[in-house]
N, C-alpha and C. Protein backbone atom coordinates (compact mmCIF):
# COMPACT_ATOMS: atom_id res chain seq x y z
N UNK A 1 -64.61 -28.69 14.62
CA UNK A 1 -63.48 -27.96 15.17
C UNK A 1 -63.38 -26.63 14.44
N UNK A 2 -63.11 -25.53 15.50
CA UNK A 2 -63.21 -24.24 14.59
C UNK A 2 -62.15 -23.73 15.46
N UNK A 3 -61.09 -22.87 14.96
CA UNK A 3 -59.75 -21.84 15.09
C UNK A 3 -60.85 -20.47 16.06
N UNK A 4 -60.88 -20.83 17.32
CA UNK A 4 -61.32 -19.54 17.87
C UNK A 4 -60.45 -18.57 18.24
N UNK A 5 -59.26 -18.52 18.00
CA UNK A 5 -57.72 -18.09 18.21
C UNK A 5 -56.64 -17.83 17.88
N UNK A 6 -55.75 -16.88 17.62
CA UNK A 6 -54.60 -17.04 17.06
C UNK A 6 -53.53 -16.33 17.39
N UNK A 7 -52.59 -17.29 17.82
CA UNK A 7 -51.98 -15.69 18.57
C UNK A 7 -50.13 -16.29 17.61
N UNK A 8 -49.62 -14.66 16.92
CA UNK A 8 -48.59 -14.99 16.54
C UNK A 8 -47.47 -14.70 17.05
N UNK A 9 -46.54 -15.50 17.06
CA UNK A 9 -45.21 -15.16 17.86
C UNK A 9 -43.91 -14.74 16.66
N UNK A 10 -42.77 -14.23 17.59
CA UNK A 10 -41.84 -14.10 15.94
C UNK A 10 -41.46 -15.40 15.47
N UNK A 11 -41.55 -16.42 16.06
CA UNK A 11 -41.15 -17.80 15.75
C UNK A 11 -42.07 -18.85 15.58
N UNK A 12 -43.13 -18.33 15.66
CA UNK A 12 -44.37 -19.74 14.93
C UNK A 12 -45.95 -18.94 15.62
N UNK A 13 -46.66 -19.62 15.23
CA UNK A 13 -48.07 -19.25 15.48
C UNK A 13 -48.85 -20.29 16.22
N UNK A 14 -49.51 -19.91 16.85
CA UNK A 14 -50.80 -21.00 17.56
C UNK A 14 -52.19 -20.73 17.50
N UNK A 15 -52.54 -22.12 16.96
CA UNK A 15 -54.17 -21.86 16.91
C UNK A 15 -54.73 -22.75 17.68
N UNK A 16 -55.87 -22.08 18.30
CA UNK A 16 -56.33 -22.43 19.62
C UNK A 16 -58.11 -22.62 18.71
N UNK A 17 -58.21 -24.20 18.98
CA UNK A 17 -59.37 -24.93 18.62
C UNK A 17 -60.30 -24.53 19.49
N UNK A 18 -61.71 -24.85 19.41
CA UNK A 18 -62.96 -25.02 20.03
C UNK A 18 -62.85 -25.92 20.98
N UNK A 19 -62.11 -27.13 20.44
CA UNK A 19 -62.59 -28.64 20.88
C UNK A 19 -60.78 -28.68 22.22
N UNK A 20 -60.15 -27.93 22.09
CA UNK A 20 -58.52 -27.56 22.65
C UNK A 20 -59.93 -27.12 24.35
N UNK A 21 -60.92 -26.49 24.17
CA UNK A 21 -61.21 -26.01 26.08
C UNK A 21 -62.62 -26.31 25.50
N UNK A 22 -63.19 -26.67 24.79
CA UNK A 22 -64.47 -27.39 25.21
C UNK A 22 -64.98 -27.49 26.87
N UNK A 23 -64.41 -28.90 26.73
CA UNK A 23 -64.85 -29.68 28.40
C UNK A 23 -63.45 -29.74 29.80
N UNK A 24 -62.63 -28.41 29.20
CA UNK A 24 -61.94 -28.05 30.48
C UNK A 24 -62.62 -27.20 31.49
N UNK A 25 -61.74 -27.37 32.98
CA UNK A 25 -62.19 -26.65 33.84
C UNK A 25 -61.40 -25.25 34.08
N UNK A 26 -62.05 -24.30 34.77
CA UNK A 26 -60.79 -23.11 34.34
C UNK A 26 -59.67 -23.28 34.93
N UNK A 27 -59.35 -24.29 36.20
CA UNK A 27 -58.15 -24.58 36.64
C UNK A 27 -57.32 -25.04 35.49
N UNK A 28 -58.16 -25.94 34.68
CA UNK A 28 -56.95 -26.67 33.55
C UNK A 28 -56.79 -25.53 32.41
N UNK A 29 -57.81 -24.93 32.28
CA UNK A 29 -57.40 -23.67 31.12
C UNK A 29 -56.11 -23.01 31.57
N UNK A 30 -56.59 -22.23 32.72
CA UNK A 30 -55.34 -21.65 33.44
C UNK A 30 -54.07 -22.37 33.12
N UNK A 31 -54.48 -23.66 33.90
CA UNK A 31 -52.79 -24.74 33.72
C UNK A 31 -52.60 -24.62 32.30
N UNK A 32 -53.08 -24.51 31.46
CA UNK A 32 -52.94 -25.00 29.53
C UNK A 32 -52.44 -23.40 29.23
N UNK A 33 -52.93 -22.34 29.98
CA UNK A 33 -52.63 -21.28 29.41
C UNK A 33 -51.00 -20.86 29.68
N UNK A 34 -50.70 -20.79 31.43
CA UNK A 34 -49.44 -20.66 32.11
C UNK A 34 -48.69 -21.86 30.87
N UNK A 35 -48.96 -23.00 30.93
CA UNK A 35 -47.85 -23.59 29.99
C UNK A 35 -47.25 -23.17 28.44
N UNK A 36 -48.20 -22.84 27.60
CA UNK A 36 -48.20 -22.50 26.07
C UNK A 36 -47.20 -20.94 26.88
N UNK A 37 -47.51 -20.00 27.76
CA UNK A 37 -46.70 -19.20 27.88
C UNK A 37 -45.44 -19.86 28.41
N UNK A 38 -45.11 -20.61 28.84
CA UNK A 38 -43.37 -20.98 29.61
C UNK A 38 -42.94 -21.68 28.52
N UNK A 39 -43.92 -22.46 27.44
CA UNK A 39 -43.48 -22.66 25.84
C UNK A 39 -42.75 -21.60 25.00
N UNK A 40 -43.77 -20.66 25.06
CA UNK A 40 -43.81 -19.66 24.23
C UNK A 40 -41.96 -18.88 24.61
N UNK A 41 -42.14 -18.73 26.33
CA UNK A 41 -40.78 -17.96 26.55
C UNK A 41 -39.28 -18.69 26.61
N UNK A 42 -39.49 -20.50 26.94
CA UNK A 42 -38.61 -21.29 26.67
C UNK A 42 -38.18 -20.94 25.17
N UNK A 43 -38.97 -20.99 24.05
CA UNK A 43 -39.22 -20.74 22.67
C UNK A 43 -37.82 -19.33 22.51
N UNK A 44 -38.33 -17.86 23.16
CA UNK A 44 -37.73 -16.92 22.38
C UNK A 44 -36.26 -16.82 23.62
N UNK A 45 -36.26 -17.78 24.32
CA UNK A 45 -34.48 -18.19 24.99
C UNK A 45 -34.12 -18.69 24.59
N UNK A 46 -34.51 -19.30 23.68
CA UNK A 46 -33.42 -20.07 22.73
C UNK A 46 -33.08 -19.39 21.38
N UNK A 47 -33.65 -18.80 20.79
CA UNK A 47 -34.03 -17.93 20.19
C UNK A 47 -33.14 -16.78 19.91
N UNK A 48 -32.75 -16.31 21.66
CA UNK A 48 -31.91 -15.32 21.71
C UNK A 48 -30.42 -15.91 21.93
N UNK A 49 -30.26 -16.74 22.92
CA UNK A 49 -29.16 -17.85 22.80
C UNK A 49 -28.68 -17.91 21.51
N UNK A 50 -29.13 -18.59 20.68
CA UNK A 50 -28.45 -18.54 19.27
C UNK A 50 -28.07 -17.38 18.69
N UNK A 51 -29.08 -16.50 18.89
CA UNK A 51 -28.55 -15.21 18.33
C UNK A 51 -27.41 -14.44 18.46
N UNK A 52 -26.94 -14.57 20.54
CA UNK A 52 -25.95 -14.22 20.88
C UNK A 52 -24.66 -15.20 20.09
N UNK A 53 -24.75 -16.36 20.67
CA UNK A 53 -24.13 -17.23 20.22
C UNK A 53 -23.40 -16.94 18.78
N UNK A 54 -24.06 -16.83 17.61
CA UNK A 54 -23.45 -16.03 16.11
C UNK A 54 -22.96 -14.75 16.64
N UNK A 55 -23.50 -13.87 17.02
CA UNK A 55 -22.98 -12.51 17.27
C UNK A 55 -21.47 -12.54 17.73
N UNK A 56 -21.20 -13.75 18.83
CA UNK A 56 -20.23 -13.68 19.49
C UNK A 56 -19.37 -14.19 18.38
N UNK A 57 -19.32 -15.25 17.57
CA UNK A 57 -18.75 -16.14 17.01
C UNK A 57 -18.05 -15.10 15.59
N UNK A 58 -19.05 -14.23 15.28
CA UNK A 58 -18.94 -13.08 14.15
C UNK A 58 -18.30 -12.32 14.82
N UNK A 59 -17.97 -11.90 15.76
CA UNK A 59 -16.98 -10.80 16.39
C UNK A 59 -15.40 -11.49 16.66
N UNK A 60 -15.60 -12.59 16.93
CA UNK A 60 -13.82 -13.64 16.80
C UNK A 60 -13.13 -13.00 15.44
């Protein structure tokens, strides 16, 4: 297994293995890719949610 990948976000990092698309097809890459992104943007909505969330709570 070798890290052919790395992509960092402001809230965590992902490393993307050899053996992660080995013996996928590009339909499932695709599918694996679209998901880690609706991860990734579920990830910085919550992210901002909280953020508002204090902001608002600090302005009371």
């Amino acid at each position: 297994m070798a890290v052919v990948a790395t992509y960092h976000y402001p809230h965590g990092t992902v490393d993307v293995c050899d053996d992660a698309y080995r013996d996928a097809t590009p339909e499932e890459l695709k599918r694996r890719e679209e998901r880690m992104w609706k991860v990734a943007y579920d990830i910085m909505l919550r992210a901002e949610i909280r953020r508002r969330e204090q902001n608002h709570e600090e302005s009371l």
